[in-house]
C-alpha atoms as a PDB file:
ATOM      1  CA  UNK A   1     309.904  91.005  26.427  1.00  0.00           C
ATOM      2  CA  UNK A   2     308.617  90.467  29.598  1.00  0.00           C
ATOM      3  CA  UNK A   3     310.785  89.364  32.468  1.00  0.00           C
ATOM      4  CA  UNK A   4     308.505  86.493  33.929  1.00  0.00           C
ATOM      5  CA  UNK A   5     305.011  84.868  32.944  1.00  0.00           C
ATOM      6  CA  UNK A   6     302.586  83.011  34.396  1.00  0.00           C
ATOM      7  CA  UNK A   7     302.797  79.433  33.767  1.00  0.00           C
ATOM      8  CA  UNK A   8     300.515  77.719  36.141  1.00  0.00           C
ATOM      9  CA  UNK A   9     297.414  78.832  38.153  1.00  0.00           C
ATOM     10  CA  UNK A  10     297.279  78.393  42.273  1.00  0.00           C
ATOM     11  CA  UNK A  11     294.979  75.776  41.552  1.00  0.00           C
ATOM     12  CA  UNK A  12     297.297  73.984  38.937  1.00  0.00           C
ATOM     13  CA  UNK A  13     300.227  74.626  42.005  1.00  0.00           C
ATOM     14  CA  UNK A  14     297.936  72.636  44.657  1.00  0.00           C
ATOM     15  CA  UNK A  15     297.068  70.278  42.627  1.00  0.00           C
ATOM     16  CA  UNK A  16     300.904  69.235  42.072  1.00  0.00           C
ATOM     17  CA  UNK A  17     301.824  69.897  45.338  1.00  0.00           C
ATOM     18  CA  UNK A  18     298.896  67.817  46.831  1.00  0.00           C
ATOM     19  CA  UNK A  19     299.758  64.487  44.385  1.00  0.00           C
ATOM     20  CA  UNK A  20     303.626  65.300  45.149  1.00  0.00           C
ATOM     21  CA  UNK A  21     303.508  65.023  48.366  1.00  0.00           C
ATOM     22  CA  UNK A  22     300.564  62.372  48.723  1.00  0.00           C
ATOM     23  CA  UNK A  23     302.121  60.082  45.966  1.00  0.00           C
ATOM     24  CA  UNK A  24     305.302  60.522  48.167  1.00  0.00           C
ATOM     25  CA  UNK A  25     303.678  59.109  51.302  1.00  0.00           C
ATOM     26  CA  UNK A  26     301.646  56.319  49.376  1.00  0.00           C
ATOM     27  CA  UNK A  27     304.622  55.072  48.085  1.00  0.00           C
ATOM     28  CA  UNK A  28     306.268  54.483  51.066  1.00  0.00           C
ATOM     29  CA  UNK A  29     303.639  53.071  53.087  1.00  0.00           C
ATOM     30  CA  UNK A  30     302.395  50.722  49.885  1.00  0.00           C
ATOM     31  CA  UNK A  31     305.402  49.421  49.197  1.00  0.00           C
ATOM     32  CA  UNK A  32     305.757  48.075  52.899  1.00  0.00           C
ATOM     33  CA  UNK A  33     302.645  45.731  52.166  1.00  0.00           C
ATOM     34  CA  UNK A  34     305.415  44.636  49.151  1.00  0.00           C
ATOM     35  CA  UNK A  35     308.742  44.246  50.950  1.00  0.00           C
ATOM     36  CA  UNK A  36     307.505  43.694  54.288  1.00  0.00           C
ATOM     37  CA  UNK A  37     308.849  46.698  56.239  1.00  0.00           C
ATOM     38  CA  UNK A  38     305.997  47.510  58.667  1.00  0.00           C
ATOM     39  CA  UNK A  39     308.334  47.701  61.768  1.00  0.00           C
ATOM     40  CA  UNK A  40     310.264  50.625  60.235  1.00  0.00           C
ATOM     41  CA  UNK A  41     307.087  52.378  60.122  1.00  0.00           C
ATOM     42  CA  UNK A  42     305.239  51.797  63.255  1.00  0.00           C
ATOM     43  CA  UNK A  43     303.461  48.480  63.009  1.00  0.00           C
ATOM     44  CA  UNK A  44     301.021  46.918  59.961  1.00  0.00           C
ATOM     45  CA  UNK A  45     297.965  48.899  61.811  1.00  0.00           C
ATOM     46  CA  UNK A  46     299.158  52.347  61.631  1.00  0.00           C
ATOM     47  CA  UNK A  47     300.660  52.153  58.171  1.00  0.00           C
ATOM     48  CA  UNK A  48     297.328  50.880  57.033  1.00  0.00           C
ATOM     49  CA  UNK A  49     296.011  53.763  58.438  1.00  0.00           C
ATOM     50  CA  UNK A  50     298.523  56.290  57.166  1.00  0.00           C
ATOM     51  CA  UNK A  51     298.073  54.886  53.782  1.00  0.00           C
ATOM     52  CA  UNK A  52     294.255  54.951  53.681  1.00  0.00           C
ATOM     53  CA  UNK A  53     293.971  58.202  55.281  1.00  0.00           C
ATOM     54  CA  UNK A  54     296.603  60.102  52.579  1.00  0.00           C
ATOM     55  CA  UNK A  55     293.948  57.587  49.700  1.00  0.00           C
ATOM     56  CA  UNK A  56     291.367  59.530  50.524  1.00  0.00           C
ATOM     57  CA  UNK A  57     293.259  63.062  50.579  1.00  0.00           C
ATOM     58  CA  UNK A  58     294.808  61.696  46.986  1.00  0.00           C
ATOM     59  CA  UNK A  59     291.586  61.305  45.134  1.00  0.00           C
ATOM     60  CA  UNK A  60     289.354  64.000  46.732  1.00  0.00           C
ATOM     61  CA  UNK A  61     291.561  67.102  46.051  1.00  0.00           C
ATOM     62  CA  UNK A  62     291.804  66.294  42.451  1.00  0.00           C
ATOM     63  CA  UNK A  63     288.070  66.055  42.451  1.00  0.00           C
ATOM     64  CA  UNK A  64     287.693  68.559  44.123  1.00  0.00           C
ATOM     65  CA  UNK A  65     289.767  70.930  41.598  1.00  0.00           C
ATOM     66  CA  UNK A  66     288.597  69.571  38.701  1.00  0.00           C
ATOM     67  CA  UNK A  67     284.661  70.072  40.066  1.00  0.00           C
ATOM     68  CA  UNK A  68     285.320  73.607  40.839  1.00  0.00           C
ATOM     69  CA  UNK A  69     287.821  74.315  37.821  1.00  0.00           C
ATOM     70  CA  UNK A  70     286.267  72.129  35.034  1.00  0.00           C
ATOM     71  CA  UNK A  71     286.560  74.579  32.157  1.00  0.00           C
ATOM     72  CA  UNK A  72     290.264  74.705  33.103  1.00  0.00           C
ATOM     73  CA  UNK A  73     290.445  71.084  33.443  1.00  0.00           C
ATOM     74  CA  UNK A  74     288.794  70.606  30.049  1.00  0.00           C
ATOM     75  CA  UNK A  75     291.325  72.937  28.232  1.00  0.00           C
ATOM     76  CA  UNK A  76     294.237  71.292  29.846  1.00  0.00           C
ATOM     77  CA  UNK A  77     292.831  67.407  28.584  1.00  0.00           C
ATOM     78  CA  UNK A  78     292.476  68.845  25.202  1.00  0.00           C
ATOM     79  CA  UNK A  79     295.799  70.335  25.489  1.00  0.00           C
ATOM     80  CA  UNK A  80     297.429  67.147  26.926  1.00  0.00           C
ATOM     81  CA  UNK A  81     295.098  64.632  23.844  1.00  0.00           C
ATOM     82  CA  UNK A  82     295.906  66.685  21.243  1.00  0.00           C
ATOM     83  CA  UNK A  83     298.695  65.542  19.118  1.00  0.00           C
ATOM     84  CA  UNK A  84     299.996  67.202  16.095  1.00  0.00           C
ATOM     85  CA  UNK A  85     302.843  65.667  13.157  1.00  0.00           C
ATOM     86  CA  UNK A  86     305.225  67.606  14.265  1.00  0.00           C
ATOM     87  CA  UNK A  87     304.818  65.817  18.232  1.00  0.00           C
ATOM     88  CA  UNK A  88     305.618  62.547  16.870  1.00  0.00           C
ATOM     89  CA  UNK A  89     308.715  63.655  15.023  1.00  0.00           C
ATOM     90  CA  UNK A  90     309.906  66.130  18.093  1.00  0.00           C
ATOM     91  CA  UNK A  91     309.443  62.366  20.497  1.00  0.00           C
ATOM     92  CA  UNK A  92     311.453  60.847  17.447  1.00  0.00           C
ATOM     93  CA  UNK A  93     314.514  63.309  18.410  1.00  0.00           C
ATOM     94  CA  UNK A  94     314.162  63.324  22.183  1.00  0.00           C
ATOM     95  CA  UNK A  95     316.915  61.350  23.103  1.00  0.00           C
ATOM     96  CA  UNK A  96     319.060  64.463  21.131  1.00  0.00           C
ATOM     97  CA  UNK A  97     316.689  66.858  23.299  1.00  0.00           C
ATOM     98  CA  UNK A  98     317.818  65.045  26.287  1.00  0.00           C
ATOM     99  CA  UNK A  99     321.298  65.082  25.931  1.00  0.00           C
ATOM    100  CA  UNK A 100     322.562  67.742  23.252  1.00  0.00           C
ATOM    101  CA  UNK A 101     319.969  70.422  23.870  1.00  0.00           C
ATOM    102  CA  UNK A 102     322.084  73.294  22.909  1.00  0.00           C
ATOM    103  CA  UNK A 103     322.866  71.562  19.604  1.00  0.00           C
ATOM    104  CA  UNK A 104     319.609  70.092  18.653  1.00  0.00           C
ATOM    105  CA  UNK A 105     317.489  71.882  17.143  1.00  0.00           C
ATOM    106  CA  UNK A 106     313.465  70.585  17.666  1.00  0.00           C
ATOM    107  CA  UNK A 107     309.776  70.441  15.598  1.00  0.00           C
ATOM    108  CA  UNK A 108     307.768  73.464  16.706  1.00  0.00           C
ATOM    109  CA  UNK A 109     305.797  72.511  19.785  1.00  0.00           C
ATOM    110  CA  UNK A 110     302.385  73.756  19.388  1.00  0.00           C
ATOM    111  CA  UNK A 111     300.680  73.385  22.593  1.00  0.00           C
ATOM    112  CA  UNK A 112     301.088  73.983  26.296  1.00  0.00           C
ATOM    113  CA  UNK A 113     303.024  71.126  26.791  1.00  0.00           C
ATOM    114  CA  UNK A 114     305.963  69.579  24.716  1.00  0.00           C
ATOM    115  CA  UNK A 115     305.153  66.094  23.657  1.00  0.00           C
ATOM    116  CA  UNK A 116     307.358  63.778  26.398  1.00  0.00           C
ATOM    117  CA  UNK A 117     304.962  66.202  29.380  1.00  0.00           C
ATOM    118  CA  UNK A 118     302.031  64.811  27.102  1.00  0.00           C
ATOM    119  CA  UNK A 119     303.128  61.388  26.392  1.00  0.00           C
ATOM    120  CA  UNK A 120     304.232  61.057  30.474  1.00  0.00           C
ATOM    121  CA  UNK A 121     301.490  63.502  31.708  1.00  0.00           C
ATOM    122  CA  UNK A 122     298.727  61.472  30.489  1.00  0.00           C
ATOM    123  CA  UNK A 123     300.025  57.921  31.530  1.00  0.00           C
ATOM    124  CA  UNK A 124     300.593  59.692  34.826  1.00  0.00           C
ATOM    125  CA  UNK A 125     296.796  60.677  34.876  1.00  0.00           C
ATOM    126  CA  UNK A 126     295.519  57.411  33.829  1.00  0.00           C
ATOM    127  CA  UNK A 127     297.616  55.001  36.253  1.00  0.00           C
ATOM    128  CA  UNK A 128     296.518  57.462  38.667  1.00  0.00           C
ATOM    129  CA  UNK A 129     292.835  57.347  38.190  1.00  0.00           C
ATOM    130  CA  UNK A 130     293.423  53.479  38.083  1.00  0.00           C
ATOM    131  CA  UNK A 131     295.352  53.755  41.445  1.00  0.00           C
ATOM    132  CA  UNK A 132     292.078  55.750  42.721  1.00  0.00           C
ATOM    133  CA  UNK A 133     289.627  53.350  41.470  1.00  0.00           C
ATOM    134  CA  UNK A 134     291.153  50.366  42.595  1.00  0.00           C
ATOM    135  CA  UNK A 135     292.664  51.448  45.642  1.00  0.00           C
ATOM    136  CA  UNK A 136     288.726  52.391  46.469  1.00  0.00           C
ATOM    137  CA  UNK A 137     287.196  48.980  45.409  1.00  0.00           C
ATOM    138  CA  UNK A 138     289.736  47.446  48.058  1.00  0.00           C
ATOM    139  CA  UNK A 139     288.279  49.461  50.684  1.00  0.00           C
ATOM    140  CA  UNK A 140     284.988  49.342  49.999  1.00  0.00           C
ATOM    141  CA  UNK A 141     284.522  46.345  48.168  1.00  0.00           C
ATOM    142  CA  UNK A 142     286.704  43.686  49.174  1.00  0.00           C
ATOM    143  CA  UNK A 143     284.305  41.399  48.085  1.00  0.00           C
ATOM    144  CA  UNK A 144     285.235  42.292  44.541  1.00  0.00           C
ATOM    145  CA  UNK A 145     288.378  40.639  44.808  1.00  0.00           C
ATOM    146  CA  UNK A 146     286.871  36.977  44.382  1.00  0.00           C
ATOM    147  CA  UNK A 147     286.406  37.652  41.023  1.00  0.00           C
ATOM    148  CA  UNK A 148     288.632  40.592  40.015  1.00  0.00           C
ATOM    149  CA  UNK A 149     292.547  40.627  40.887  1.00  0.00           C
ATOM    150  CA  UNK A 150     292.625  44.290  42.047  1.00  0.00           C
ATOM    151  CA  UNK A 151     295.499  44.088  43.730  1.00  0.00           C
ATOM    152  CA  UNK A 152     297.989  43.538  41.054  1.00  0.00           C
ATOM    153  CA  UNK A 153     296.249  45.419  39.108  1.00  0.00           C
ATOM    154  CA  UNK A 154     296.417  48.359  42.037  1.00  0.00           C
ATOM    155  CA  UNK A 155     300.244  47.002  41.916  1.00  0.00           C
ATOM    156  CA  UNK A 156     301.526  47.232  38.456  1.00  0.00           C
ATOM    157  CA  UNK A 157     299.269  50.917  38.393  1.00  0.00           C
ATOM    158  CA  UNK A 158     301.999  51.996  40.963  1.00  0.00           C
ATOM    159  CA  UNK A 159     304.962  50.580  39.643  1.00  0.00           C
ATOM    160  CA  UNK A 160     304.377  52.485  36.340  1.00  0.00           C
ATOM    161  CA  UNK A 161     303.284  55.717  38.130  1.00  0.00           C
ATOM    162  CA  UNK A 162     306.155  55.481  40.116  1.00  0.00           C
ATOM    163  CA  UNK A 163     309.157  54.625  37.329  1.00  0.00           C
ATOM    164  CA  UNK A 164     307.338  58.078  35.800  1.00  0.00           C
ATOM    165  CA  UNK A 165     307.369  60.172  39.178  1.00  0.00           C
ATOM    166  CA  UNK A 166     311.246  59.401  39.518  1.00  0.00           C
ATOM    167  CA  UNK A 167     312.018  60.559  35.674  1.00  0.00           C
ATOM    168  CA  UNK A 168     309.474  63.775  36.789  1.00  0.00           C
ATOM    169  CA  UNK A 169     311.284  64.327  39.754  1.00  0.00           C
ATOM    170  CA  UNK A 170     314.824  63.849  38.313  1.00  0.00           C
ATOM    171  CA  UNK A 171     314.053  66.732  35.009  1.00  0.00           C
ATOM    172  CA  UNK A 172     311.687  69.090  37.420  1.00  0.00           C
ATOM    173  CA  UNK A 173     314.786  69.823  39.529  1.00  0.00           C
ATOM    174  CA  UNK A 174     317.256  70.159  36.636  1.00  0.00           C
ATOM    175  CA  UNK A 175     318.709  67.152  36.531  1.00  0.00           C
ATOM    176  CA  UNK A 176     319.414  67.887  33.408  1.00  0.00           C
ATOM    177  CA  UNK A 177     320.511  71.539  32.354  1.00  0.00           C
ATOM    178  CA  UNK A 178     317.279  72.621  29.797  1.00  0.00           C
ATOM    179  CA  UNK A 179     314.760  72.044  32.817  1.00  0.00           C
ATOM    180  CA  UNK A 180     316.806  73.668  35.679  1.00  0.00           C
ATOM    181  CA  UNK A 181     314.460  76.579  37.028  1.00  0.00           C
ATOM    182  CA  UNK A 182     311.500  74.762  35.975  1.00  0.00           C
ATOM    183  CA  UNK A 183     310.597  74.078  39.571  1.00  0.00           C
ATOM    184  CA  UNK A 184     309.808  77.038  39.611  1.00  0.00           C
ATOM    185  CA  UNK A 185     306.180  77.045  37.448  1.00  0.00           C
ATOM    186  CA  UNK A 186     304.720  75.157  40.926  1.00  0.00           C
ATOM    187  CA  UNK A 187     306.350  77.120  43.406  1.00  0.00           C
ATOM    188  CA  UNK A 188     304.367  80.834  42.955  1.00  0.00           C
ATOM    189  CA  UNK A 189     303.685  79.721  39.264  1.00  0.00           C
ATOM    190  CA  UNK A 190     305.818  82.041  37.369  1.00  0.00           C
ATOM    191  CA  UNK A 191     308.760  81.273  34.975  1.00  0.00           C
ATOM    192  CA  UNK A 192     311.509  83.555  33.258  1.00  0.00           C
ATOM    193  CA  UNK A 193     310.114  84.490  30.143  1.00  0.00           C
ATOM    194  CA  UNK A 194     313.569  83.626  27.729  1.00  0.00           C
ATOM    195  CA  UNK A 195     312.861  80.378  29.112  1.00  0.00           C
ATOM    196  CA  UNK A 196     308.766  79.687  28.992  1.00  0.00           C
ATOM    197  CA  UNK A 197     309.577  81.116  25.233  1.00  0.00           C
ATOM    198  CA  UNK A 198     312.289  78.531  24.624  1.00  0.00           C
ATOM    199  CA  UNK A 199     310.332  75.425  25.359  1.00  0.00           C
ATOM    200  CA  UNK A 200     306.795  76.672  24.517  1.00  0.00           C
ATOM    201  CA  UNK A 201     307.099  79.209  21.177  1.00  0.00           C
ATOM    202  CA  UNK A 202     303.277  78.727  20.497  1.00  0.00           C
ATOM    203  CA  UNK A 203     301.698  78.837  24.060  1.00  0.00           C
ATOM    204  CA  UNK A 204     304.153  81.889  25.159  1.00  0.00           C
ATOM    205  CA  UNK A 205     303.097  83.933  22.038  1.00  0.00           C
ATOM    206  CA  UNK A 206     299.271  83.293  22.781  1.00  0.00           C
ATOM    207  CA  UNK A 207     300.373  84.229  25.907  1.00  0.00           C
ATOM    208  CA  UNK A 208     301.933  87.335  25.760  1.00  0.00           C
ATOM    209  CA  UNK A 209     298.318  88.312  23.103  1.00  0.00           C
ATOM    210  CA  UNK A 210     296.101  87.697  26.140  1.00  0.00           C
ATOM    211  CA  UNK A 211     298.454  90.294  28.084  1.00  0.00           C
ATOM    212  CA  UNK A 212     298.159  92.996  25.445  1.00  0.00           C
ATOM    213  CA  UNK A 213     294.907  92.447  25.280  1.00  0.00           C
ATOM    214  CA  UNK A 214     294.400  93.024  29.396  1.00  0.00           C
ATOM    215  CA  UNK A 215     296.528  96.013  29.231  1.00  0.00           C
ATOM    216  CA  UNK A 216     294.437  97.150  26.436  1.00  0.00           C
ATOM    217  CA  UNK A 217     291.256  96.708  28.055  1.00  0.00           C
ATOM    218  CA  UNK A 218     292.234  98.496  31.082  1.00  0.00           C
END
């Protein structure tokens, strides 16, 4: 068995570092407009400005990505849409996943991603494109708000992204002893192989058969 595999691309790793550390920054600045903490930032002006600024970075290096890795981005959609029987009855024993790992024994996951990354994952990637849309219209078209409340709905987009983000946070750096080290698949990509093969049978095995067949072809 191989010692480490390679879980995410660089592109995958910028991509996650780009919304971690933009969706960090947002955060903060948006929710002075909520709780009215503009002095502890520098003044109304220049948190406008910080927040619009990191906006723009927030949507266009997604785009950006996902223009110049589509293929990719279309295999990990289908990945992340695709549900199979045995999802729903593996999210039907996830609070025993959560807090008896060693002792629970789970449905076969079948894809790249177990079902609570897909069920999370895609929520994530919908309240963000919301965030981006919305967040966009209020910029550009401010004029839209007369008719269309896109503030709260720009709002309650963030509180849901952001009740996610802090459950992401808290299991990507091991809160919980099953995910620690899993940091590590957007940090140079790679993950210990015992471990990739623990929480993704299917996707390490089709794995290690693209290997074989590089070594083979070489």
């Amino acid at each position: 068995m191989a010692k480490k595999v390679q879980r995410n691309s660089l592109a995958a790793q910028i991509l996650h570092g780009s919304h971690t550390i933009t969706c960090f920054i947002l955060l903060i600045t948006g929710f002075a407009f909520t709780f009215d903490y503009f002095d502890l930032l520098g003044g109304v002006q220049r948190v406008q400005s910080i927040h619009r600024t990191t906006g723009y970075i927030f949507i266009l290096v997604p785009l950006v990505i996902v223009i110049f890795r589509f293929k990719g981005f279309l295999h990990f959609m289908k990945d992340m849409l695709t549900w199979y029987k045995e999802d729903i009855q593996w999210l039907g024993k996830m609070h025993s996943y959560l807090l008896d790992y060693e002792n629970t024994e789970m449905p076969l996951v079948k894809g790249s991603h177990n079902p609570g990354q897909k069920l999370t994952g895609t929520i994530m990637i919908f309240a963000s494109v919301i965030i981006a849309i919305t967040g966009a219209l209020i910029i550009f078209y401010p004029q839209l708000m007369a008719d269309i409340d896109l503030l709260t709905i720009h709002r309650w987009s963030v509180y849901v992204l952001a009740a996610i983000l802090v459950g992401h946070t808290f299991l990507g750096l091991g809160g919980l002893k099953q995910y620690r080290g899993m940091w590590r698949a957007m940090l140079g990509g790679k993950l210990d192989a015992k471990f990739a093969k623990k929480h993704w049978p299917v996707w390490y095995e089709e794995y290690m058969e693209k290997e074989k067949e590089k070594e083979s072809g070489n």
